[in-house]
Protein backbone atom coordinates (compact mmCIF):
# COMPACT_ATOMS: atom_id res chain seq x y z
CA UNK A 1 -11.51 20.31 14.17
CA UNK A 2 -13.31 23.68 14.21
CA UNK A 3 -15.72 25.26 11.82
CA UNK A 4 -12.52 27.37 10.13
CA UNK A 5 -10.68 24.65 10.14
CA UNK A 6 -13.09 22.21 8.52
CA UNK A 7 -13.57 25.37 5.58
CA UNK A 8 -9.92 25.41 5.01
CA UNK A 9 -8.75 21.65 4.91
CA UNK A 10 -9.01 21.08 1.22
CA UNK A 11 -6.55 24.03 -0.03
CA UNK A 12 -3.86 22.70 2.64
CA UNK A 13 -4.70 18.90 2.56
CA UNK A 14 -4.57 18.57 -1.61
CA UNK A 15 -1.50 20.92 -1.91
CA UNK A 16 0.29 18.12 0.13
CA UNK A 17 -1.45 15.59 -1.83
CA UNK A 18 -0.50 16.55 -5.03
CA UNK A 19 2.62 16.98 -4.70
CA UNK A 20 3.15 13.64 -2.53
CA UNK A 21 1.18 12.35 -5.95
CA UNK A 22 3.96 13.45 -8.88
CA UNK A 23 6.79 12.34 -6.74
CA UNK A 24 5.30 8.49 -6.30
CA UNK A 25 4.78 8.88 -10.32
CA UNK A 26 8.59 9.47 -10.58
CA UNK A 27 9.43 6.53 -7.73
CA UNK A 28 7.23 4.52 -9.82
CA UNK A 29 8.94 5.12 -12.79
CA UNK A 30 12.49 5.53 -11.37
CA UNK A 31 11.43 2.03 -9.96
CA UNK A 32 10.76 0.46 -13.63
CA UNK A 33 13.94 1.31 -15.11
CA UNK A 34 15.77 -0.05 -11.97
CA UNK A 35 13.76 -3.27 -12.38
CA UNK A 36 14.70 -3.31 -16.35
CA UNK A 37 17.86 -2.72 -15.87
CA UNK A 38 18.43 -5.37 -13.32
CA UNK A 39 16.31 -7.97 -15.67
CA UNK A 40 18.67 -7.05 -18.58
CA UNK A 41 22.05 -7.46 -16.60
CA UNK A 42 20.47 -10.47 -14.94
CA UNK A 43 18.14 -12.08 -16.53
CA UNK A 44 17.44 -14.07 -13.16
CA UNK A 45 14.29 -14.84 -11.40
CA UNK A 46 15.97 -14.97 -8.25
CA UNK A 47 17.94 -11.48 -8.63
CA UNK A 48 14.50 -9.95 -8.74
CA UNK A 49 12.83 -11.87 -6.22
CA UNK A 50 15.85 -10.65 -3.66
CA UNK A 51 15.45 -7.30 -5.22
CA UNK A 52 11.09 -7.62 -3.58
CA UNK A 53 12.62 -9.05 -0.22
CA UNK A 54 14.52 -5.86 -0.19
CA UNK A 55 11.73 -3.63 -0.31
CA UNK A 56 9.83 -5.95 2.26
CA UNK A 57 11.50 -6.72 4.93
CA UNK A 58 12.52 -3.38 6.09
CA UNK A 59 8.66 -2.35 6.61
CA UNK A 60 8.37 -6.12 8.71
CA UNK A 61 11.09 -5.68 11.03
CA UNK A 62 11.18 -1.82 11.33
CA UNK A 63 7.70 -1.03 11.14
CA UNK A 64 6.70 -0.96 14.84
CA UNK A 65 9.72 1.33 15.79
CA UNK A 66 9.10 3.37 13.39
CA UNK A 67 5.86 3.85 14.18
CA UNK A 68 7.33 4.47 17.43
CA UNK A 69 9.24 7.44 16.35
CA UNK A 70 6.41 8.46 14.13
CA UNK A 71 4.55 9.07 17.28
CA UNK A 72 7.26 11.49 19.00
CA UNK A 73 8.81 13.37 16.15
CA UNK A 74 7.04 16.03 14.47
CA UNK A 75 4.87 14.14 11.54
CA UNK A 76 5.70 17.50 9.06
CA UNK A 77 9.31 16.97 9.53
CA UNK A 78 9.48 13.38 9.44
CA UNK A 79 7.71 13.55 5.78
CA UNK A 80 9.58 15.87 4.54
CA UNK A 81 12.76 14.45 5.63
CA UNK A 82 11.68 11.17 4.27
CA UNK A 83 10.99 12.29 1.42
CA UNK A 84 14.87 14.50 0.79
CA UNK A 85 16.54 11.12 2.03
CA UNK A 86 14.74 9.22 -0.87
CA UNK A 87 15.65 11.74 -3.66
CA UNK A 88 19.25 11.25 -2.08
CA UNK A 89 19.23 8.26 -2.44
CA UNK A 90 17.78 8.32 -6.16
CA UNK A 91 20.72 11.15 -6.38
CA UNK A 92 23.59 8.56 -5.66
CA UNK A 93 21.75 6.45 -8.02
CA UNK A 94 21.78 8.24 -10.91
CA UNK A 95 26.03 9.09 -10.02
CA UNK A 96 26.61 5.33 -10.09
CA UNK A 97 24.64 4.71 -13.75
CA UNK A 98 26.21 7.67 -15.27
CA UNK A 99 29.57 7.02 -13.87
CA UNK A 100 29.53 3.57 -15.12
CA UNK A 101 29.91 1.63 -11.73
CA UNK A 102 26.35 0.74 -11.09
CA UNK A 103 26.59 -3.23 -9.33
CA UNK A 104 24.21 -5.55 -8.79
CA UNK A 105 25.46 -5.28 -5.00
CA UNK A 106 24.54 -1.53 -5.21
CA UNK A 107 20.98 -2.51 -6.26
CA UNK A 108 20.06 -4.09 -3.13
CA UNK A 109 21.97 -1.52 -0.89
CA UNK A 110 19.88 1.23 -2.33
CA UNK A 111 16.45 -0.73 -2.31
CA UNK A 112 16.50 -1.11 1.26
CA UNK A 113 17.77 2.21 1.96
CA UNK A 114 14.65 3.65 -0.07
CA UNK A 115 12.50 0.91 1.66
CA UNK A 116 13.77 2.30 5.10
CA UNK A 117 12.46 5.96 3.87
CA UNK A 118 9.11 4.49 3.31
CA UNK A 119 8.60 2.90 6.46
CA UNK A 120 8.87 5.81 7.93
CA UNK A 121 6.77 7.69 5.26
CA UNK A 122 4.16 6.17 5.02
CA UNK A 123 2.87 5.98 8.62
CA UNK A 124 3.14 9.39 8.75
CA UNK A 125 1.49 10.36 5.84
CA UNK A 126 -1.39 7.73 7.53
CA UNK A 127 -1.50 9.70 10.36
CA UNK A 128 -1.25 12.92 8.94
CA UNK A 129 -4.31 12.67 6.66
CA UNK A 130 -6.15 12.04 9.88
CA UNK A 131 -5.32 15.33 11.35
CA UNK A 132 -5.53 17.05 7.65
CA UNK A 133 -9.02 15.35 6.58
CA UNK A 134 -12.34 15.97 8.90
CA UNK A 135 -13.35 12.58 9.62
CA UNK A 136 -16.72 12.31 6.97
CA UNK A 137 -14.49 13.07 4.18
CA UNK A 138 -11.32 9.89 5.55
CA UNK A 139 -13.66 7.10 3.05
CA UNK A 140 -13.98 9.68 -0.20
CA UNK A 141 -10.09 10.39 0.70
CA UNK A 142 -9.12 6.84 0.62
CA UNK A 143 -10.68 6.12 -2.23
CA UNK A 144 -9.07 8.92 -4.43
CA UNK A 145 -6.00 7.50 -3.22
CA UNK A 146 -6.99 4.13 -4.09
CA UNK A 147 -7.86 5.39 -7.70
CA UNK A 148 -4.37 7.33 -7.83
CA UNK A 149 -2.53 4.07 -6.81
CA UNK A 150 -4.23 2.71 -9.86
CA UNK A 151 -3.31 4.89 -12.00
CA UNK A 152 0.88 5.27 -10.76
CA UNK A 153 0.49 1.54 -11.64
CA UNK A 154 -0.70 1.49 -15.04
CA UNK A 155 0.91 5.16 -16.09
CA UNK A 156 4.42 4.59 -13.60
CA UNK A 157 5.95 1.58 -16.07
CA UNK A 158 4.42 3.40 -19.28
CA UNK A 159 6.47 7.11 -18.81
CA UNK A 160 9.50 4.77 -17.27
CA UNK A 161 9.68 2.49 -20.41
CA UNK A 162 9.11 5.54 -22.65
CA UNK A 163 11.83 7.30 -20.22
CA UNK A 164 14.57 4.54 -20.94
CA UNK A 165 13.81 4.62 -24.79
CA UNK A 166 14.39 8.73 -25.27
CA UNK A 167 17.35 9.04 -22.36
CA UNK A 168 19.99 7.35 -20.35
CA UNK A 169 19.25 5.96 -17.16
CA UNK A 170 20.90 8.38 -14.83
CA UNK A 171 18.70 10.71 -16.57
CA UNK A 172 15.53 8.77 -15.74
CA UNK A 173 16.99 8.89 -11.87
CA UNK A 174 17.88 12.63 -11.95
CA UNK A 175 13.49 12.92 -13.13
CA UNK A 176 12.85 11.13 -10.39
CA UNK A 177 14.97 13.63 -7.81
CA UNK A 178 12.92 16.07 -9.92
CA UNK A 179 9.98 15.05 -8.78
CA UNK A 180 10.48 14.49 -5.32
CA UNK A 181 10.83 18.57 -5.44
CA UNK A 182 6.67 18.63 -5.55
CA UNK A 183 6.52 16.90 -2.29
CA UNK A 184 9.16 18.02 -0.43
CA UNK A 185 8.40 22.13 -1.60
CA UNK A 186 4.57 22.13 0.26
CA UNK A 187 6.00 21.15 3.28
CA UNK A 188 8.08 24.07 3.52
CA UNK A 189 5.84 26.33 3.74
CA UNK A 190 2.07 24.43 4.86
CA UNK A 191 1.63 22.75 8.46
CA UNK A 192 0.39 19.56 9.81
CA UNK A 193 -1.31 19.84 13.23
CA UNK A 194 -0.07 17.45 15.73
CA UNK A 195 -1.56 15.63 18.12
CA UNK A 196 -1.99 15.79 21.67
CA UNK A 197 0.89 13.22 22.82
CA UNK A 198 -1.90 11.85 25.62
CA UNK A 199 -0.47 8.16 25.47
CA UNK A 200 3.01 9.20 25.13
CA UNK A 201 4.38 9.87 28.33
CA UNK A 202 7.71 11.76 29.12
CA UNK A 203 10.80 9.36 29.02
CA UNK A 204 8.81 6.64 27.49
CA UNK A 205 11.10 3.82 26.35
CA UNK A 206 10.89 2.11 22.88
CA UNK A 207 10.07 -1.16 24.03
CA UNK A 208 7.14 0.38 26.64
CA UNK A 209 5.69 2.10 23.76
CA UNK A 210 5.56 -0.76 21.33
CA UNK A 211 3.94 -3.00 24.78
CA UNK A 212 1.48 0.15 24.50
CA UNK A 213 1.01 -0.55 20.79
CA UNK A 214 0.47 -4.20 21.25
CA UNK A 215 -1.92 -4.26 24.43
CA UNK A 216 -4.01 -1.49 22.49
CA UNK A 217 -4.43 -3.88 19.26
CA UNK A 218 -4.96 -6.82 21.59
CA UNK A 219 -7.51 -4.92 24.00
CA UNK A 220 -9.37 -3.90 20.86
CA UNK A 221 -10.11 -6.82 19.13
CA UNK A 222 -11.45 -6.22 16.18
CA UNK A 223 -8.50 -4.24 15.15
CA UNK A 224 -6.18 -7.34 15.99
CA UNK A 225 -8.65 -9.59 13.79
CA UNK A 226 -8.97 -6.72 10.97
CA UNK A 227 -5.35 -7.51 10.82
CA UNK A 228 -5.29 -10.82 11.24
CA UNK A 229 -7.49 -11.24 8.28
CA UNK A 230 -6.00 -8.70 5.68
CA UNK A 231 -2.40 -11.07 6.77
CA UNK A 232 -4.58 -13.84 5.15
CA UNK A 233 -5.54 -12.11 2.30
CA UNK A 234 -2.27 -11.13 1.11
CA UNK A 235 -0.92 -14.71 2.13
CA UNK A 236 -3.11 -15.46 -0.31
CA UNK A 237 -3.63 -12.38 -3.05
CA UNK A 238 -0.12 -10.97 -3.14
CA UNK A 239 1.03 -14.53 -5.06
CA UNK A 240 -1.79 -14.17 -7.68
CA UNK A 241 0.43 -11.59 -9.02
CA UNK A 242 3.46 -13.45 -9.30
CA UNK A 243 2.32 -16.51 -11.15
CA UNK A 244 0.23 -14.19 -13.55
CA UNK A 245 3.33 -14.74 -15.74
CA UNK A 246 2.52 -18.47 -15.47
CA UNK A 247 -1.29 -17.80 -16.14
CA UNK A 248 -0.71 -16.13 -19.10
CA UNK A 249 1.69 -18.47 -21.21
CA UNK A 250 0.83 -21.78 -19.78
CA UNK A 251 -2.93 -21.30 -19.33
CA UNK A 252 -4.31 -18.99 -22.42
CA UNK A 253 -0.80 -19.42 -24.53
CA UNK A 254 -0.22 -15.61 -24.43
CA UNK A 255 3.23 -13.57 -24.38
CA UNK A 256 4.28 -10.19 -22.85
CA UNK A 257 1.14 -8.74 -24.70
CA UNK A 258 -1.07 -10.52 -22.82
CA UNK A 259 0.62 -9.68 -19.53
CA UNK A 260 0.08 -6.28 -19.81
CA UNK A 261 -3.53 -6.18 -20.83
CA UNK A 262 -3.75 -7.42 -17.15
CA UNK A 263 -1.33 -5.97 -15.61
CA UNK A 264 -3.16 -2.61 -17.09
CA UNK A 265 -6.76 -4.32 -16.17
CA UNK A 266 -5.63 -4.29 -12.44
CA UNK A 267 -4.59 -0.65 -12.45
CA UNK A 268 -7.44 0.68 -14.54
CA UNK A 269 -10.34 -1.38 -11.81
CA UNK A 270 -7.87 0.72 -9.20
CA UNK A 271 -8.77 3.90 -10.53
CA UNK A 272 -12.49 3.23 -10.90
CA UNK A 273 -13.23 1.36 -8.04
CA UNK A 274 -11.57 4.60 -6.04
CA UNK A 275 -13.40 6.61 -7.88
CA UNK A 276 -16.25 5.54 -7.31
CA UNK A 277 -15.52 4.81 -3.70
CA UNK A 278 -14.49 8.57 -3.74
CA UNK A 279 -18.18 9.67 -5.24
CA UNK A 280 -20.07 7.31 -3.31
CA UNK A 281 -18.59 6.96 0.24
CA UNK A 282 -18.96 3.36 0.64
CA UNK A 283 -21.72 1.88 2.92
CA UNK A 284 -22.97 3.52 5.81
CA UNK A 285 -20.89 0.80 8.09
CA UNK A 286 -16.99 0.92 6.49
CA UNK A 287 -16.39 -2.48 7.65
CA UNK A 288 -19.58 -3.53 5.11
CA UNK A 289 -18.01 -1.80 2.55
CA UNK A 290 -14.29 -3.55 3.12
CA UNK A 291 -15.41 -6.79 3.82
CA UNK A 292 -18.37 -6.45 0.65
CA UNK A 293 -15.30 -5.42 -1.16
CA UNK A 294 -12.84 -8.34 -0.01
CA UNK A 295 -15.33 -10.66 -0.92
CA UNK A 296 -16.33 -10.19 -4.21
CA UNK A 297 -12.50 -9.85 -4.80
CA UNK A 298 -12.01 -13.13 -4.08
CA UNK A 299 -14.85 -14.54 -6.16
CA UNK A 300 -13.00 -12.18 -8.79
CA UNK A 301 -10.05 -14.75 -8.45
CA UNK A 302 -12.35 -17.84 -8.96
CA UNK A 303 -13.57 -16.54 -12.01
CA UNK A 304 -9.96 -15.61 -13.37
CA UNK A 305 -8.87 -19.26 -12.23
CA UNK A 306 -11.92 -21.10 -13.58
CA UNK A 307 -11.80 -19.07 -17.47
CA UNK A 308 -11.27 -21.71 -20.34
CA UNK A 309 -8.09 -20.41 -21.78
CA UNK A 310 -9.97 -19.31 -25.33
CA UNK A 311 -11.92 -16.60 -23.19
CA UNK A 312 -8.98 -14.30 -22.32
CA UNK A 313 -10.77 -11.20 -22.70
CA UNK A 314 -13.04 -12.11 -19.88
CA UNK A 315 -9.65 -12.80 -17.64
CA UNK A 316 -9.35 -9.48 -18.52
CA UNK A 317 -12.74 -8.50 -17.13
CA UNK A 318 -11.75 -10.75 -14.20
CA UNK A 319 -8.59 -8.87 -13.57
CA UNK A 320 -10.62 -5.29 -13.66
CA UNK A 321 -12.95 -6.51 -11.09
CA UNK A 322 -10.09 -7.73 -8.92
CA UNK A 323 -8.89 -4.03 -9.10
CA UNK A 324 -11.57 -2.59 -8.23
CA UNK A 325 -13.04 -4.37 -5.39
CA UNK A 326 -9.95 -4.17 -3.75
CA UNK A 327 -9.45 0.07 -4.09
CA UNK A 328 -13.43 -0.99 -1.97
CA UNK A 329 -11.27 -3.21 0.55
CA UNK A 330 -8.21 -0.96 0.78
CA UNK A 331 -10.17 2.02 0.77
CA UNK A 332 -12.65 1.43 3.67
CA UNK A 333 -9.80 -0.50 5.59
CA UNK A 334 -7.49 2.96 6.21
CA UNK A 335 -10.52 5.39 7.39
CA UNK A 336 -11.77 2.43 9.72
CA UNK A 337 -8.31 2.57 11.31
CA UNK A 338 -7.87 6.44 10.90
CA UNK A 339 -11.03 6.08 13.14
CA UNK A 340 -10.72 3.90 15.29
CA UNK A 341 -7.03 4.50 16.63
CA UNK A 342 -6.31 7.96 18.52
CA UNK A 343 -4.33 9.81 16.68
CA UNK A 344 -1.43 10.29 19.18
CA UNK A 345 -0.84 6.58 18.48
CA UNK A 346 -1.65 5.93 14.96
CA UNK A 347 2.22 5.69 13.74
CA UNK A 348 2.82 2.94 16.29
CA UNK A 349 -0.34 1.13 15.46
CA UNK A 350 -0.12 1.59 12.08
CA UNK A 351 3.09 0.15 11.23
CA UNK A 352 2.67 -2.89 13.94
CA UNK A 353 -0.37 -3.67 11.66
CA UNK A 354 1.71 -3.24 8.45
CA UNK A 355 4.45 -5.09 10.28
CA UNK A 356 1.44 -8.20 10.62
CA UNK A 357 0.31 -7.84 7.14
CA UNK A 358 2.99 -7.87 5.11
CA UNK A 359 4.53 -10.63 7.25
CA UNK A 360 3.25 -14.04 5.58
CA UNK A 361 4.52 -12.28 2.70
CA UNK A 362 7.73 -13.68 1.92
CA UNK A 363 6.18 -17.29 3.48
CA UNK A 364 3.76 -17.68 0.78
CA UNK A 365 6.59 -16.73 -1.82
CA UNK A 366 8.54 -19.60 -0.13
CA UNK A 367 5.66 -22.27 -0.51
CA UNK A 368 4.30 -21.60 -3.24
CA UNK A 369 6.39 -22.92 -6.07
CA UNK A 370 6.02 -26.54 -3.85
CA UNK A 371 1.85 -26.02 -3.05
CA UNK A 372 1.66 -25.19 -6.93
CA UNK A 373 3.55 -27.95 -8.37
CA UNK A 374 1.31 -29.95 -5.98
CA UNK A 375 -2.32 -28.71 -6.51
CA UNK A 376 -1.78 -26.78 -10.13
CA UNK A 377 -1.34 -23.13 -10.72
CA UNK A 378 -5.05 -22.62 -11.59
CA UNK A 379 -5.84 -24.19 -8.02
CA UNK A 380 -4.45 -21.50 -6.26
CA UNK A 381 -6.80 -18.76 -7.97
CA UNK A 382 -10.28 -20.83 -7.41
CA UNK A 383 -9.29 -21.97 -3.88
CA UNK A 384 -7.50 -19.03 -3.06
CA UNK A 385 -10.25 -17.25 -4.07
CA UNK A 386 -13.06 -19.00 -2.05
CA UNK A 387 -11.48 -19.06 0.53
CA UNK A 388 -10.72 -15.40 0.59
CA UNK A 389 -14.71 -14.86 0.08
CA UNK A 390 -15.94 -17.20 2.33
CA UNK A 391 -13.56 -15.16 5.28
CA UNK A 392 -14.81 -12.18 4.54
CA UNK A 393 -18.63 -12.41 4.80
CA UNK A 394 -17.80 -14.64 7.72
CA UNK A 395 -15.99 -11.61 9.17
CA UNK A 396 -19.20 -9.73 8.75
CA UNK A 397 -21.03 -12.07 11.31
CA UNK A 398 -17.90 -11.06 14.29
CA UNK A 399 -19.35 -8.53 16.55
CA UNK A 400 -15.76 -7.60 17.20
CA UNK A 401 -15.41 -7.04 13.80
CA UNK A 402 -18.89 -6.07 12.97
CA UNK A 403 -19.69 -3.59 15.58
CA UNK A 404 -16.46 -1.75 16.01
CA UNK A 405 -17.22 1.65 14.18
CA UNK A 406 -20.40 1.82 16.97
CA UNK A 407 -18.17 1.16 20.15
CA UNK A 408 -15.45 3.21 19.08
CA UNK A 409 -18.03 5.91 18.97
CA UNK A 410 -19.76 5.06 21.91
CA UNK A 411 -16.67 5.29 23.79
CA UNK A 412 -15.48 8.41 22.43
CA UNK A 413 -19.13 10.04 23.20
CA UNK A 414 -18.81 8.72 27.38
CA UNK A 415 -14.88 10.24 27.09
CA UNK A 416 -14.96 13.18 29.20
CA UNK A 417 -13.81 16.60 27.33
């Protein structure tokens, strides 16, 4: 990136940004009502839980070709074309709720189609920001994203409940087509350099790529591990937040009140622990700062697990600090990988890694109602959550893992221009 370049970033980089910003706010609320609506028709546990397999599986067994195609097609266009098919989608939506022949069958149709957007969104946004962001500034980056995840999450259900209250739910769907406008208008008129397609040869097939993809993650090891590792995390994290429910009324005898003071806890340690991420840059080693992060996150979970139920305020607390060292995890996790991959392959590597991670996903939704019954719901958040810390700073001691920012650049410096 040259000197002009490196001046100019910010103007072009946040124009994208923002507007990328108010359209999640809209998905996120669009997203609320859809979930209300299906709890009200339904009322079942296992309507919803097909409704999250929806949104899942899509970005497990597409990811890695659509990183593929990431790679080839022009990353501007495939954004922006994302992000028209979603609003489409949201279009036909809002046609079936105001013309009265909204299904449940409809529900998951449309879920996965928006999922199948994503999957190809979101890599290339990854990838994007790479060639948008000069590579000091990637950490401060991913932390104001981390802080504006946080905050979709705790302001995305508040404007979609106070949506359904004031208007009909078509209307809530034609807001969120509305919004989709601010992401979709930048890239009209801004570009996004592309890479130099170096490890993308002429003709290349689909599979040969994805062998590419694979023997690159394999040959570098402490990318493979990286990955390896955040699957174990979210084997074990992502079910903290679906027996919260649980936590709440059978543990400290609370009710939907409860709930969202942690719920709200989560989002509001998102925004400061990106924040500060954002102000502070992290360590001078990101892989300190992720696995520091990780870590304490999990020792965040043995306190939350371990509270006598009369001290709910400090599960609150608990909950805060679990959003907040994980913006630290999540936010030193995407510039280390920004980094570390080239950035003619980052769509494929990207979504293979996705493709790992969010993998034991739907396995530890199918074993944990037995493993709870078995060991007790508070079980799962103090062993969870040692385990999850004891990983971490024993990731810390891997030179694969420990030393993989310094032979990246090592590498890159004995590269010949």
């Amino acid at each position: 990136m040259t000197d002009k370049q490196e001046g100019s970033w910010k103007a072009r980089f946040f124009t994208i940004w923002s507007g990328q910003q108010l359209s999640f706010i809209g998905s996120r609320a669009g997203s609320f009502a859809l979930v209300w609506w299906l709890t009200r028709e339904t009322g079942s546990a296992q309507v919803l839980a097909t409704a999250t397999l929806g949104i899942i599986f899509p970005m497990v067994v597409l990811g890695p070709i659509a990183g593929t195609y990431v790679d080839r097609w022009n990353r501007r266009l495939t954004i922006l074309i994302s992000d028209a098919s979603i609003a489409c989608v949201s279009l036909l939506l809002a046609y079936l709720f105001w013309s009265g022949q909204m299904a449940i069958w409809h529900v998951y149709l449309i879920i996965v189609a928006r999922s199948i957007g994503g999957v190809f969104h979101g890599p290339a946004i990854a990838a994007s920001t790479t060639m948008l962001v000069p590579e000091r500034h990637l950490t401060r980056v991913a932390g104001l994203n981390q802080s504006m995840t946080g905050a979709i999450q705790v302001l995305g259900p508040v404007i979609g409940a106070t949506l359904i209250s004031i208007m009909p739910l078509h209307g809530v769907m034609l807001l969120d087509v509305g919004t989709a406008a601010f992401a979709i208008l930048p890239l009209l008129f801004l570009q996004i350099p592309q890479p130099k397609p170096e490890t993308l040869k002429e003709g290349e097939r689909l599979l040969q790529s994805l062998r590419i993809a694979l023997r690159f993650v394999w040959a570098k090891r402490g990318i493979f591990y990286i990955a390896a590792l955040a699957g174990f995390m979210n084997f074990v994290i992502n079910p903290v937040f679906v027996l919260l429910p649980l936590l709440v009324t059978e543990h400290f005898q609370g009710g939907p009140l409860e709930l969202g003071w942690l719920q709200s806890a989560s989002g509001a340690g998102l925004i400061a622990g990106g924040l500060l991420l954002s102000l502070w840059g992290g360590f001078k080693k990101k892989v300190v700062t992720m696995y520091v992060g990780g870590g304490l996150q999990g020792l965040a979970l043995v306190l939350l697990g371990a509270i006598p139920s009369n001290l709910f305020p400090i599960a609150v607390v608990a909950m805060g600090a679990n959003g907040l060292l994980n913006a630290w995890y999540n936010g030193a996790t995407a510039p280390i990988l920004q980094t570390v991959v080239p950035r003619d392959m980052q769509g494929r590597v990207f979504t293979l890694l996705a493709s790992i991670c969010q993998g034991v996903y739907p396995i530890s939704l199918a074993i944990l109602g037995p493993v709870v019954q078995c060991i007790g719901l508070r079980s799962w958040y103090v062993g969870g959550g040692l385990l999850v810390f004891v990983v971490c700073i024993a990731a810390l001691f891997v030179p694969s893992i420990a030393h993989l920012e310094e032979r990246t650049a090592l590498a890159q410096s004995e590269t010949p221009s």
